[in-house]
N, C-alpha and C. Protein backbone atom coordinates (compact mmCIF):
# COMPACT_ATOMS: atom_id res chain seq x y z
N UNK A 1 11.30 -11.94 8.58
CA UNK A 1 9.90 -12.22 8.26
C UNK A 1 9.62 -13.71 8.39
N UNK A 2 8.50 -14.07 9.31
CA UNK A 2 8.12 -15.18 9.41
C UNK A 2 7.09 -15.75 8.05
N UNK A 3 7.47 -17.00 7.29
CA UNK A 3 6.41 -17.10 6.37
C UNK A 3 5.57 -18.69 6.33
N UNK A 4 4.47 -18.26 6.42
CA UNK A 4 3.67 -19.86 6.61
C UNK A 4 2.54 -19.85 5.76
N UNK A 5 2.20 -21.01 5.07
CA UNK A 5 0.99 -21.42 4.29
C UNK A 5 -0.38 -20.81 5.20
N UNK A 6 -1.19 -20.30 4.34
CA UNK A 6 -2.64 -19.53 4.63
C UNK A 6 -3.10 -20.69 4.97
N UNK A 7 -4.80 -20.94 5.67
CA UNK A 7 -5.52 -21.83 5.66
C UNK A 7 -6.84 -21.53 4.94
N UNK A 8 -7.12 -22.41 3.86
CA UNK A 8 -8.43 -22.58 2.97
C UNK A 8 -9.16 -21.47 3.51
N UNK A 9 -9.90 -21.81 4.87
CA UNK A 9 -11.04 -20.88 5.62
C UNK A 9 -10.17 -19.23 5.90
N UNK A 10 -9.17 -19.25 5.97
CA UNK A 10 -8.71 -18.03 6.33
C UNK A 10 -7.54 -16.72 5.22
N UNK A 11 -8.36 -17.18 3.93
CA UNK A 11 -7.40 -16.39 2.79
C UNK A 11 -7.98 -15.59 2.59
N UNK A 12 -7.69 -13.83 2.76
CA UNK A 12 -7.64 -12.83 2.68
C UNK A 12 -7.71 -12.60 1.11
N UNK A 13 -6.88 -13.12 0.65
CA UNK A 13 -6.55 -12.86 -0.55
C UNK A 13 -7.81 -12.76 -1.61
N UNK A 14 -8.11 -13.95 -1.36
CA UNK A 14 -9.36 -14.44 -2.33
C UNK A 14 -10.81 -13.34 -2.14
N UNK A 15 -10.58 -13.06 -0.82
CA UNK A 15 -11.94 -12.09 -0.82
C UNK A 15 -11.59 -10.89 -1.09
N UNK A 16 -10.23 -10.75 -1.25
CA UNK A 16 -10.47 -9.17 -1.58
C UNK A 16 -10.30 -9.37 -3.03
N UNK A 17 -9.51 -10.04 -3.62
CA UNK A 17 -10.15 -10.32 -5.18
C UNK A 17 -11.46 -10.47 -5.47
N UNK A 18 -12.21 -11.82 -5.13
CA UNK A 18 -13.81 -11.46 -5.51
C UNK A 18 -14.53 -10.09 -5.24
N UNK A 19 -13.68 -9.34 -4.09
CA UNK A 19 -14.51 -8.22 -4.23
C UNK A 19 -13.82 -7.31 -5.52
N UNK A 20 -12.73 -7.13 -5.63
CA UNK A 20 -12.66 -6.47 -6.99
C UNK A 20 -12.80 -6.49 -8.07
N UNK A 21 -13.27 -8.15 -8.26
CA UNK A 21 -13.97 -8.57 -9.74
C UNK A 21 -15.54 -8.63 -9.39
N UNK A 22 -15.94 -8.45 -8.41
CA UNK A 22 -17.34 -8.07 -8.41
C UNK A 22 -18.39 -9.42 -8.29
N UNK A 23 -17.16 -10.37 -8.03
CA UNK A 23 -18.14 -11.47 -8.72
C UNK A 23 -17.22 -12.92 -7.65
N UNK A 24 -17.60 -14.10 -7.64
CA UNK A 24 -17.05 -15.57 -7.46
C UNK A 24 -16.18 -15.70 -8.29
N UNK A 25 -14.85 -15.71 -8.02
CA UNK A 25 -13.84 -16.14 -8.90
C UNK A 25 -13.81 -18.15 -9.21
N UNK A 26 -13.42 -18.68 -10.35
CA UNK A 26 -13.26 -19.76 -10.13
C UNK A 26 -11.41 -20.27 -9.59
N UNK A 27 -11.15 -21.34 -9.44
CA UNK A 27 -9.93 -21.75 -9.29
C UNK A 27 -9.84 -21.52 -8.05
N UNK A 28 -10.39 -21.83 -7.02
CA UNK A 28 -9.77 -20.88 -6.12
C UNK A 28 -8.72 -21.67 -5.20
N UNK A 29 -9.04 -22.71 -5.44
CA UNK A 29 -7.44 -23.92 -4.68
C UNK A 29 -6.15 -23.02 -5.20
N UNK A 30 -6.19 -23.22 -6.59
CA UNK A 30 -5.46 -23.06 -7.44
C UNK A 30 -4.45 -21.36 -6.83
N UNK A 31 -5.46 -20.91 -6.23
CA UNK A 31 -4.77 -19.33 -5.56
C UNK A 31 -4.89 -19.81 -3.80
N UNK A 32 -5.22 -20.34 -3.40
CA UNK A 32 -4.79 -20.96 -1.80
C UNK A 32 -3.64 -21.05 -1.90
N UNK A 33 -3.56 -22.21 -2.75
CA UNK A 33 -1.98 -23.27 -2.36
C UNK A 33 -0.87 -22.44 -2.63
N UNK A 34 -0.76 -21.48 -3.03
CA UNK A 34 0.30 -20.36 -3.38
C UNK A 34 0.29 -19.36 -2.66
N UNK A 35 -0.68 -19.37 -1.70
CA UNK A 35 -0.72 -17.82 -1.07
C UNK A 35 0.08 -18.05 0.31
N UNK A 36 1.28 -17.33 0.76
CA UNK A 36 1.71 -17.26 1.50
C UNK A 36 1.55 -15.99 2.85
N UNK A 37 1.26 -16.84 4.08
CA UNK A 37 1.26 -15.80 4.94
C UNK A 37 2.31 -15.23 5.64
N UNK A 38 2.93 -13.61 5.95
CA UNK A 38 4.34 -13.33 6.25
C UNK A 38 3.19 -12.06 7.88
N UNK A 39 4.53 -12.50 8.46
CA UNK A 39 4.38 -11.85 10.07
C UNK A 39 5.43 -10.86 9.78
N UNK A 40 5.57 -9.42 9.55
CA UNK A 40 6.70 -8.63 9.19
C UNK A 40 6.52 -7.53 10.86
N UNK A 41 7.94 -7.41 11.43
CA UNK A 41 7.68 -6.48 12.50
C UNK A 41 8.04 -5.14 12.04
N UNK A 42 7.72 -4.15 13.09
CA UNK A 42 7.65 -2.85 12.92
C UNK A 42 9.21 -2.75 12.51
N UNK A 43 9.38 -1.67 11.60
CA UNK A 43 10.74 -1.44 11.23
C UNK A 43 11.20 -2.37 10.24
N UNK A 44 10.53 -3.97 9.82
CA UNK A 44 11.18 -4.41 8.94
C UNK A 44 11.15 -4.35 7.41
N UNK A 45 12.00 -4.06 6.78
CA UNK A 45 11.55 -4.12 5.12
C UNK A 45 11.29 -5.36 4.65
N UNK A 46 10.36 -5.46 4.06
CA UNK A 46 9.31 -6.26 3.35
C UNK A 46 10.01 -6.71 1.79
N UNK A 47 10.98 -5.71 0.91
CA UNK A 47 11.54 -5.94 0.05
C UNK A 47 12.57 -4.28 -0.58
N UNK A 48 13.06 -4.96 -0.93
CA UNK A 48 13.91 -3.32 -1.20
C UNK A 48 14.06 -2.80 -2.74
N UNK A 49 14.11 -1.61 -2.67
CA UNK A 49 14.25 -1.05 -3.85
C UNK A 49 15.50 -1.65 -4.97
N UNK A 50 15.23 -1.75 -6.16
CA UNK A 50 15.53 -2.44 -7.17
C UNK A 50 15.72 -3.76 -7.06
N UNK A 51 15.01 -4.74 -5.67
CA UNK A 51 14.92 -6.09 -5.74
C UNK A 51 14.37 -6.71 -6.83
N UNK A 52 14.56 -8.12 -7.88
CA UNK A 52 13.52 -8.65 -7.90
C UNK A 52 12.36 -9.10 -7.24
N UNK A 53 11.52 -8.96 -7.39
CA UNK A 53 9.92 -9.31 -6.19
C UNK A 53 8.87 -9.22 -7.16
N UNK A 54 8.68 -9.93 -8.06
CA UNK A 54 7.38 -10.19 -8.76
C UNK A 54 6.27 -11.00 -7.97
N UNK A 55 5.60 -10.18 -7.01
CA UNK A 55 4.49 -10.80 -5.69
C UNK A 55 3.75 -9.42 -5.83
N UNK A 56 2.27 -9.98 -5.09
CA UNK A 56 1.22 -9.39 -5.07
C UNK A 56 0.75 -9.70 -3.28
N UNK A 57 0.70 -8.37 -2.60
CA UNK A 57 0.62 -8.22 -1.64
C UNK A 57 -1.04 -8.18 -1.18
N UNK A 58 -1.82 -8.65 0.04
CA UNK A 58 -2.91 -8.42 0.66
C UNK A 58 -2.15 -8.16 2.09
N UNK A 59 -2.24 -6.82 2.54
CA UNK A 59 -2.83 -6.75 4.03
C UNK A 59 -3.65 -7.07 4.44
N UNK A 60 -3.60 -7.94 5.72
CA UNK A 60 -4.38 -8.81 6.68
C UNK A 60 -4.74 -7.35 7.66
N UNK A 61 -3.53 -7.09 8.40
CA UNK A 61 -3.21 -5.87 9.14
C UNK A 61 -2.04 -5.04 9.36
N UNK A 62 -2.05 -3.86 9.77
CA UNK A 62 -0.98 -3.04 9.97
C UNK A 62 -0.71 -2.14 8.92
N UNK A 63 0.33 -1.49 9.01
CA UNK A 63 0.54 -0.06 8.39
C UNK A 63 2.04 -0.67 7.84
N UNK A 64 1.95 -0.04 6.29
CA UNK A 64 3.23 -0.11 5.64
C UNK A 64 3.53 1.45 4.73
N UNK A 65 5.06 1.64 4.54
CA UNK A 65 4.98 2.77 3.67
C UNK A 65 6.13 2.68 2.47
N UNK A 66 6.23 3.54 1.44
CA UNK A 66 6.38 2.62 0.24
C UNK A 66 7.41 3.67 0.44
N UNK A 67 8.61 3.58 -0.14
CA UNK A 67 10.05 4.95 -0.30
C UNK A 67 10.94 4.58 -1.36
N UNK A 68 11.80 5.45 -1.59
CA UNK A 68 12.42 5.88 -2.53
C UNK A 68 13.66 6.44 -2.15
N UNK A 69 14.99 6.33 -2.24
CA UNK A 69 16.06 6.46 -1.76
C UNK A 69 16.91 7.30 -2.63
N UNK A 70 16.92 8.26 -2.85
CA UNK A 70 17.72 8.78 -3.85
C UNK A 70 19.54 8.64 -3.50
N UNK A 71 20.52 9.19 -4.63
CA UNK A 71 21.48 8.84 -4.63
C UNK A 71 22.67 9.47 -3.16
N UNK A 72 21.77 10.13 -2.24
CA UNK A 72 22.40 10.69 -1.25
C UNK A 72 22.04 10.09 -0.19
N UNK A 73 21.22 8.92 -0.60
CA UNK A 73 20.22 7.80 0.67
C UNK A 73 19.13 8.62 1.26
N UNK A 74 18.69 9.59 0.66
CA UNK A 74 17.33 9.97 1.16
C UNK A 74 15.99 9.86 1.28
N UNK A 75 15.69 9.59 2.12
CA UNK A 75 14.13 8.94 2.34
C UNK A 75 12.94 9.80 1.67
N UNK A 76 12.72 9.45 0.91
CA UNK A 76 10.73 9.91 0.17
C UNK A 76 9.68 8.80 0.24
N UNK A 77 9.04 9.02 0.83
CA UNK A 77 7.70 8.13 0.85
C UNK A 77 6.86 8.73 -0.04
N UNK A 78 6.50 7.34 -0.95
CA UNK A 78 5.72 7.70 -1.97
C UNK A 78 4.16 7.20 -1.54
N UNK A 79 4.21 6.30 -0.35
CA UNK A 79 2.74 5.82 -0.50
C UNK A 79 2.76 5.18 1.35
N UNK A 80 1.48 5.71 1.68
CA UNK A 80 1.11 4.74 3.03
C UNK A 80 0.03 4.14 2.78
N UNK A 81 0.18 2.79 3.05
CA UNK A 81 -0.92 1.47 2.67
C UNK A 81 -1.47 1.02 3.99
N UNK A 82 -2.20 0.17 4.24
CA UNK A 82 -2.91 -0.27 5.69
C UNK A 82 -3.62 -0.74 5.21
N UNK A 83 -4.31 -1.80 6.51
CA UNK A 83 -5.14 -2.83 6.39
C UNK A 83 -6.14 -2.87 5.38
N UNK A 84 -6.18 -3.73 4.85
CA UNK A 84 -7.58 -3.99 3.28
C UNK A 84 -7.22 -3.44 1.97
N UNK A 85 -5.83 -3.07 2.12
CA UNK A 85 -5.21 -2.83 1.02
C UNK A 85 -4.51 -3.54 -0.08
N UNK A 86 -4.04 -3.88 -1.21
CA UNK A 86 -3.04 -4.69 -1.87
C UNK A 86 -2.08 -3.82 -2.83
N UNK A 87 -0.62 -4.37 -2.95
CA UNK A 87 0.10 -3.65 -3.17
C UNK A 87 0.96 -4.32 -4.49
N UNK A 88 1.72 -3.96 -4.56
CA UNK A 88 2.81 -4.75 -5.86
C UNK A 88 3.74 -3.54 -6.58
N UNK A 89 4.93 -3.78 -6.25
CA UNK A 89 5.79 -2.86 -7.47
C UNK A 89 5.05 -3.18 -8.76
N UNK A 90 4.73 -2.44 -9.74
CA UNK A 90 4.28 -2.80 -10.79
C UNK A 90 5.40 -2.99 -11.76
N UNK A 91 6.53 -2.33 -11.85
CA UNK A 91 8.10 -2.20 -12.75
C UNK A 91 8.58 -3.86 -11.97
N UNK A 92 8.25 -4.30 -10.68
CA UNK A 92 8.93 -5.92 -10.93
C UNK A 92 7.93 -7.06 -11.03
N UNK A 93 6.48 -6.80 -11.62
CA UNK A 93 5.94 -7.36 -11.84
C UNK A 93 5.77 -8.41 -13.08
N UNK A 94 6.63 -7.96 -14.31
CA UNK A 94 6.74 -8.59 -15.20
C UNK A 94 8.42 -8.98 -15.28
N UNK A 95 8.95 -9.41 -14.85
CA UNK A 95 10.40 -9.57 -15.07
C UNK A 95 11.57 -8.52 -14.54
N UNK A 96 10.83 -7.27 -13.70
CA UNK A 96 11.68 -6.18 -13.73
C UNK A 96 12.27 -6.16 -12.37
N UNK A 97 12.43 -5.05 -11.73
CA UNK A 97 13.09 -5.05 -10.07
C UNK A 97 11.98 -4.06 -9.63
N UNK A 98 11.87 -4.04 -8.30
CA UNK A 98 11.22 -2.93 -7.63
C UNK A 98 11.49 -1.54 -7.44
N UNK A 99 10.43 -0.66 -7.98
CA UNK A 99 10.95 0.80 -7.75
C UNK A 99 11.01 1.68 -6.89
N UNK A 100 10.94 0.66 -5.55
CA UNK A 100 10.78 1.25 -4.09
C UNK A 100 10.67 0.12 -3.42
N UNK A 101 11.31 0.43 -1.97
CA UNK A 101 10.77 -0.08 -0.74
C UNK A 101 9.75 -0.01 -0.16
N UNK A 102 9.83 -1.26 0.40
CA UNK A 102 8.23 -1.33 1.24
C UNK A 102 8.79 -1.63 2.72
N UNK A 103 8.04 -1.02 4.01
CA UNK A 103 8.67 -1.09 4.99
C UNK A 103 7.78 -0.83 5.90
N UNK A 104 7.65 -1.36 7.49
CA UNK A 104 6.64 -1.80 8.19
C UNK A 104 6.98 -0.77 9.30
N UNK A 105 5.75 0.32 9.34
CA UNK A 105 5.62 1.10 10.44
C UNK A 105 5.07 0.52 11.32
N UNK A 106 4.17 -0.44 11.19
CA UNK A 106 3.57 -0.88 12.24
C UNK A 106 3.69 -2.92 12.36
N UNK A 107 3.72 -3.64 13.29
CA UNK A 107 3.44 -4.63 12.63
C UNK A 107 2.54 -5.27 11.59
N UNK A 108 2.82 -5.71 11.05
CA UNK A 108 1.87 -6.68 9.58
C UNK A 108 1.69 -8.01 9.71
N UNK A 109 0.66 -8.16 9.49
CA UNK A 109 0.06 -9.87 8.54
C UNK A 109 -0.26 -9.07 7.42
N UNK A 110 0.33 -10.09 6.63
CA UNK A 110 0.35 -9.69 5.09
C UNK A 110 0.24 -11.00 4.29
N UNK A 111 -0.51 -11.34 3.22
CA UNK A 111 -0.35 -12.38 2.60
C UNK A 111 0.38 -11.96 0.93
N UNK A 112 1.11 -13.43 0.12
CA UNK A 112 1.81 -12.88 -0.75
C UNK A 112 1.27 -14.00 -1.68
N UNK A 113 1.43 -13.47 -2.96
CA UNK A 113 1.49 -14.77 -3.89
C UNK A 113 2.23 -14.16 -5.24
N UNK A 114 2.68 -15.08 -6.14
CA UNK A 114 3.40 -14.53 -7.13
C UNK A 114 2.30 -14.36 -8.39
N UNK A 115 2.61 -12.92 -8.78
CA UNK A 115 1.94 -12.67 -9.88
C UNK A 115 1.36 -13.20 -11.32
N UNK A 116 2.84 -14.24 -11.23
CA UNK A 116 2.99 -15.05 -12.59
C UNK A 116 1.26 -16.32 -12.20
N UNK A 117 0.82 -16.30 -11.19
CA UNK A 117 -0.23 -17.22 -10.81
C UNK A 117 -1.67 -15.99 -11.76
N UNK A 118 -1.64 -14.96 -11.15
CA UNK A 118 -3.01 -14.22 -11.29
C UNK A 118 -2.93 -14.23 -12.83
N UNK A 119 -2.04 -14.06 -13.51
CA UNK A 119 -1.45 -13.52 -14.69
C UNK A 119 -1.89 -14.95 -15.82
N UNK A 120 -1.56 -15.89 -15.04
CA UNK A 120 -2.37 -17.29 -15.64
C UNK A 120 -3.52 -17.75 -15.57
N UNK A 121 -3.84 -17.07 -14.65
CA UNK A 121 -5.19 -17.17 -14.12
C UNK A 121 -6.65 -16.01 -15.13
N UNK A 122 -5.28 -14.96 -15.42
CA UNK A 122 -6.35 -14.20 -15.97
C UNK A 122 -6.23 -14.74 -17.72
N UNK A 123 -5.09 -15.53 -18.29
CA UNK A 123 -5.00 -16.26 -19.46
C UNK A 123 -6.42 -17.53 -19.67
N UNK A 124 -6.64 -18.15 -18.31
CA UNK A 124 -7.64 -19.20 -18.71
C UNK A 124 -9.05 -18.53 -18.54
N UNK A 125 -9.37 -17.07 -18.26
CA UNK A 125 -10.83 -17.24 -17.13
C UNK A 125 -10.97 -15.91 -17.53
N UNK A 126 -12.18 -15.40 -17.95
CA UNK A 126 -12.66 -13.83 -18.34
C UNK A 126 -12.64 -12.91 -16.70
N UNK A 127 -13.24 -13.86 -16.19
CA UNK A 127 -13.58 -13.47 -13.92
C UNK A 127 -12.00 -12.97 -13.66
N UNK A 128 -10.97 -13.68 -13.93
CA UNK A 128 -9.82 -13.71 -13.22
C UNK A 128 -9.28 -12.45 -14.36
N UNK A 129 -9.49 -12.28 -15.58
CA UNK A 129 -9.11 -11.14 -16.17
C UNK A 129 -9.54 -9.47 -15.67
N UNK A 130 -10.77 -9.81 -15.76
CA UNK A 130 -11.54 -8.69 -15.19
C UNK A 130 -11.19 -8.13 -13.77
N UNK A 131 -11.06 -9.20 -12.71
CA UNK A 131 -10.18 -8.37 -11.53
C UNK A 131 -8.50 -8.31 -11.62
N UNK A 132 -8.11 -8.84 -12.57
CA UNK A 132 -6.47 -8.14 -12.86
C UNK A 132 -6.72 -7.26 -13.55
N UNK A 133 -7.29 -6.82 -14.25
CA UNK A 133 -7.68 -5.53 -15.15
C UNK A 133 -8.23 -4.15 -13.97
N UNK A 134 -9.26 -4.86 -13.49
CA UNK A 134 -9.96 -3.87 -12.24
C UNK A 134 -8.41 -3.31 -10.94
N UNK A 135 -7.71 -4.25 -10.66
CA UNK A 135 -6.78 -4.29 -9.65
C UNK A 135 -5.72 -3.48 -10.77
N UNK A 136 -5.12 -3.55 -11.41
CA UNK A 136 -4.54 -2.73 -11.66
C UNK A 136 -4.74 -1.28 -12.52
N UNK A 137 -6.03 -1.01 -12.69
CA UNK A 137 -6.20 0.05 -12.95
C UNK A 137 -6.47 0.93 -11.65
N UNK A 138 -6.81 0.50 -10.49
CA UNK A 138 -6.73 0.63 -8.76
C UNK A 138 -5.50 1.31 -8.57
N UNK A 139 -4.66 0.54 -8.77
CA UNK A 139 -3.28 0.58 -8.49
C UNK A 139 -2.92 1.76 -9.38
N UNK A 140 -3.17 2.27 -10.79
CA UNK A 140 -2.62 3.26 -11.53
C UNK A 140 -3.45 4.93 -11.23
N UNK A 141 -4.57 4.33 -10.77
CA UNK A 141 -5.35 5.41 -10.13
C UNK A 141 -4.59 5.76 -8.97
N UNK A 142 -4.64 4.72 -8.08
CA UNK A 142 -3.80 5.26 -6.95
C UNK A 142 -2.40 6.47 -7.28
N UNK A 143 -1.73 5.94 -7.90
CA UNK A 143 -0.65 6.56 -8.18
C UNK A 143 -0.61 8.27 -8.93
N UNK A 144 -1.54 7.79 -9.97
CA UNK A 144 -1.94 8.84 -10.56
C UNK A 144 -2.79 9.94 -9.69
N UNK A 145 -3.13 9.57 -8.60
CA UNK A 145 -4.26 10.86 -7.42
C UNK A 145 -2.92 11.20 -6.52
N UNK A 146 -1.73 9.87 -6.56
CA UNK A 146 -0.96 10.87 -5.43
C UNK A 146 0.04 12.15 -6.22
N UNK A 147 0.02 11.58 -7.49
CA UNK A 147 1.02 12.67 -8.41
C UNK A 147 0.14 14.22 -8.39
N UNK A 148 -0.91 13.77 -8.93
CA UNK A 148 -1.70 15.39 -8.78
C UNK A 148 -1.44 16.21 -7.50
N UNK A 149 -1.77 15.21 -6.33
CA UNK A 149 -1.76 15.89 -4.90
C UNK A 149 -0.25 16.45 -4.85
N UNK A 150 0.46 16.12 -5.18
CA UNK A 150 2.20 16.80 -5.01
C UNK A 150 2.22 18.14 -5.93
N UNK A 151 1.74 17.91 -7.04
CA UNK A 151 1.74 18.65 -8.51
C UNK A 151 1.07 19.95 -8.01
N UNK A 152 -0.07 19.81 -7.52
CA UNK A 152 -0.88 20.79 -7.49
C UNK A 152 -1.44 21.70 -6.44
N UNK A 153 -1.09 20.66 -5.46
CA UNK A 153 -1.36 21.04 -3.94
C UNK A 153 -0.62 21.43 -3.01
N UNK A 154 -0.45 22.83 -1.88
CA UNK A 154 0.46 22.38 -1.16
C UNK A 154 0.60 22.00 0.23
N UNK A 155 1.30 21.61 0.62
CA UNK A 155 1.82 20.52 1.76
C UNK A 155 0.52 20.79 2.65
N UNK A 156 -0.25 22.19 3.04
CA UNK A 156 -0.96 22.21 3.92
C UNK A 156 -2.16 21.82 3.61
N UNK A 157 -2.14 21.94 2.00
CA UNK A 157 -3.69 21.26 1.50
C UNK A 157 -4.03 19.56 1.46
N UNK A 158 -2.23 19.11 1.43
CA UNK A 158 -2.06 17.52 1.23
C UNK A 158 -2.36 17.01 2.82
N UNK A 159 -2.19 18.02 3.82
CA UNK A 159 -2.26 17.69 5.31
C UNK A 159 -4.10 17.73 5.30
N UNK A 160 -4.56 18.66 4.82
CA UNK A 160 -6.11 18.95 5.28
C UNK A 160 -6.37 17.77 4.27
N UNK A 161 -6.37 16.96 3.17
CA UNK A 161 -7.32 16.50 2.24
C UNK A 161 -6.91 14.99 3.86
N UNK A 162 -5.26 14.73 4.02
CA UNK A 162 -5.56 13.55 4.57
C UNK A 162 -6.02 13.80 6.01
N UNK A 163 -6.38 14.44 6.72
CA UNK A 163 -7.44 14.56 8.35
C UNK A 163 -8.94 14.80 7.34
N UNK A 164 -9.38 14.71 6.03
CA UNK A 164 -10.50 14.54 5.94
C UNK A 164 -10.64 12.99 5.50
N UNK A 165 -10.03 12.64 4.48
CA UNK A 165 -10.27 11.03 4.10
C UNK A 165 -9.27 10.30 4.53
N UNK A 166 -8.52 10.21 5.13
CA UNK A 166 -7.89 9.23 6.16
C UNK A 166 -7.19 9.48 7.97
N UNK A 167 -7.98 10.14 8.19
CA UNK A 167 -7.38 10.27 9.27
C UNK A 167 -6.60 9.27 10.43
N UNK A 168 -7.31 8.49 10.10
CA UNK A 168 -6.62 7.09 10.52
C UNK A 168 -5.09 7.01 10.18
N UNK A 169 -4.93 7.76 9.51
CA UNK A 169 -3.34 7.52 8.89
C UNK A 169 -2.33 8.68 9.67
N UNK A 170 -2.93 9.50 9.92
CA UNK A 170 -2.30 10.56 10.81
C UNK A 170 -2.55 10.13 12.39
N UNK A 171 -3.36 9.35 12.73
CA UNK A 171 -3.10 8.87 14.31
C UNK A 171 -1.99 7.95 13.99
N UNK A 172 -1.69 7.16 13.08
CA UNK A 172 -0.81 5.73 12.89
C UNK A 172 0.33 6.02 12.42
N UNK A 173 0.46 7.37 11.94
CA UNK A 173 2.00 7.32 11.23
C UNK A 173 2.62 8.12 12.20
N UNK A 174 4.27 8.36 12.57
CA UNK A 174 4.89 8.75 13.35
C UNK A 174 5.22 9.97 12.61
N UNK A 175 5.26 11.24 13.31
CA UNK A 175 5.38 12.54 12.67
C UNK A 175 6.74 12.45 11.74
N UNK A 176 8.15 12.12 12.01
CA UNK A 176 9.29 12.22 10.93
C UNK A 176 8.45 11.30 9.59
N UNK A 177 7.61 10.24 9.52
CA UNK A 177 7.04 9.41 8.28
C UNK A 177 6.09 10.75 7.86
N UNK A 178 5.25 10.83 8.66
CA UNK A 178 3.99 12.16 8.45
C UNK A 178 4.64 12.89 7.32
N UNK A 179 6.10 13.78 8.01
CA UNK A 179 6.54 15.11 7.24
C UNK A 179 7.08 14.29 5.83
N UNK A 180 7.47 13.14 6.14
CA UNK A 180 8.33 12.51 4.51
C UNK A 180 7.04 12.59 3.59
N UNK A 181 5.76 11.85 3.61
CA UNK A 181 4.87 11.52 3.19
C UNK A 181 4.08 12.96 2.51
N UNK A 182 4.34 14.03 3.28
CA UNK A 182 3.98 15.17 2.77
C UNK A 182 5.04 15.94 2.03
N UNK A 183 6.04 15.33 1.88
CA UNK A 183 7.13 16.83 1.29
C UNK A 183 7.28 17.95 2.13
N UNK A 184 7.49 17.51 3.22
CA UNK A 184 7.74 18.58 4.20
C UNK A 184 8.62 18.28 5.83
N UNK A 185 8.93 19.36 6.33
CA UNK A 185 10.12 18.96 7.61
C UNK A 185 9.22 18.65 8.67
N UNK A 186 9.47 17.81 10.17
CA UNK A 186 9.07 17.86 10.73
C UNK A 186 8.13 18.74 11.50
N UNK A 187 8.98 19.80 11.86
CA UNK A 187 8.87 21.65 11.86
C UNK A 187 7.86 21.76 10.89
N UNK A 188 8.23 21.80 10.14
CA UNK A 188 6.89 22.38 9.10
C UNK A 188 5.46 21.75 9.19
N UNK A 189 5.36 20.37 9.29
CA UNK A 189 4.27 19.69 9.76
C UNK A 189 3.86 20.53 11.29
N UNK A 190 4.74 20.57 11.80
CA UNK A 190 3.71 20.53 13.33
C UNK A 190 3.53 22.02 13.29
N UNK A 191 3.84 23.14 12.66
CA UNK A 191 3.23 24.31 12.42
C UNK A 191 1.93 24.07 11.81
N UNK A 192 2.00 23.35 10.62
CA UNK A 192 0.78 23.49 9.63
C UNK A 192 -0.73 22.50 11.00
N UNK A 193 -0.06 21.61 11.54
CA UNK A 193 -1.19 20.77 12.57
C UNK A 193 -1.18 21.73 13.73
N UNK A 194 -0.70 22.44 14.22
CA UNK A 194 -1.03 23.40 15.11
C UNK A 194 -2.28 24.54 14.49
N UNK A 195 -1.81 25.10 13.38
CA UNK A 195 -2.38 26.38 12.42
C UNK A 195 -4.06 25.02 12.64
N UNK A 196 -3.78 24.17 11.97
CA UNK A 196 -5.51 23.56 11.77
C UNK A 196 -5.72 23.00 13.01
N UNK A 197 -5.52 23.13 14.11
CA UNK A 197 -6.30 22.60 15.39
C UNK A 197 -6.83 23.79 16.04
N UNK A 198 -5.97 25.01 15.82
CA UNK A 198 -6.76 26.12 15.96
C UNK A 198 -7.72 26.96 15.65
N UNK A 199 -7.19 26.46 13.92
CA UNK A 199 -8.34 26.69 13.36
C UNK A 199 -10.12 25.85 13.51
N UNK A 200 -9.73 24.68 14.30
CA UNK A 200 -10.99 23.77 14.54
C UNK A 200 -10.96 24.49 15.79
N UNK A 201 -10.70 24.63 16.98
CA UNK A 201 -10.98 25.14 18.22
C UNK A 201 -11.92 26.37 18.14
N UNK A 202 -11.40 27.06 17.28
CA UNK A 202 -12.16 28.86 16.74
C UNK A 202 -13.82 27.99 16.11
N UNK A 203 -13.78 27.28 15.35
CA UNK A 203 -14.87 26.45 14.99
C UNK A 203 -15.86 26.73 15.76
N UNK A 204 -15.27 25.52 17.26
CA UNK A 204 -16.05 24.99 17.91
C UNK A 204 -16.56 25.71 19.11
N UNK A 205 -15.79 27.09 18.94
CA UNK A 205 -16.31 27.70 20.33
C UNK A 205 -17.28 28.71 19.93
């Protein structure tokens, strides 16, 4: 990973915070001078499971996916992220290690800064509280909509909800990520995307 200082005019970071506090944050040097920009290529991990990495991620661009390795080295993807997104182990956010990998399907610009900054930031300033409060209740929502979707849904309903609200993610992810991301085999994916293209063809004729 290549890593270089952001420029004032060009921090990602800051606007997608003001947009999640709704509002002009103050300090905002104060979150420049810390924000680091990383060039990560396809295939590279970004940080690994049970690393320390107390950082707070902005995608600039590209596709990343979040996994889980169990004790036989097996791959589970718990999460696919992409552009305009922000990310963070939340377990190594306060002193802890990461509870997954993060790893680059596609190339990335990504910007980083360490948490212990926002975290001070939200100590002096109600603005800077309110979007660490807003951002991580984001983040617990997130998590909490993908647990239901596993819990309750199955694999062919988790395939139809994502060709309705992200389809973008099924042109971008490579079918072996596709089937991890769903709890399901390769094979089994391209039955269930065959079954619904036919079922749209019958649609349309």
């Amino acid at each position: 990973m290549a890593l270089t200082r952001v420029k004032p005019e060009d921090c990602a970071s800051l606007l997608l915070f003001e947009q999640v506090a709704g509002r002009a944050l103050p300090e905002r040097d104060q979150v420049i001078a810390r924000v680091e920009h990383i060039d990560v290529a396809a295939g590279e991990v970004v940080f690994h499971q049970d690393d320390p990495h107390p950082y707070v991620y902005v995608i600039r661009e590209g596709l990343l996916k979040f996994t889980y390795l169990n004790a036989e080295g097996e791959e589970w993807i718990k999460s696919l992220v992409a552009d305009g997104q922000f990310f963070g182990s939340l377990s190594a956010l306060v002193a802890g290690r990461a509870s997954f990998s993060v790893i680059a399907i596609e190339p990335c610009r990504l910007e980083r800064l360490p948490f212990s900054l926002l975290d001070e930031l939200a100590d002096r300033d109600l603005s800077w509280s309110r979007m660490l409060r807003n951002a991580l209740i984001h983040l617990a929502e997130r998590k909490e909509r993908r647990e239901r979707q596993f819990l309750t849904m199955t694999a062919e309903e988790r395939y139809r909800l994502l060709l309705r609200e992200e389809a973008h993610l099924l042109r971008r992810t490579p079918q072996k990520d596709l089937a991890a991301y769903l709890g399901i085999t390769p094979v089994g994916l391209s039955r269930i995307a065959r079954r619904v293209r036919e079922e749209q063809a019958k649609l349309r004729a």
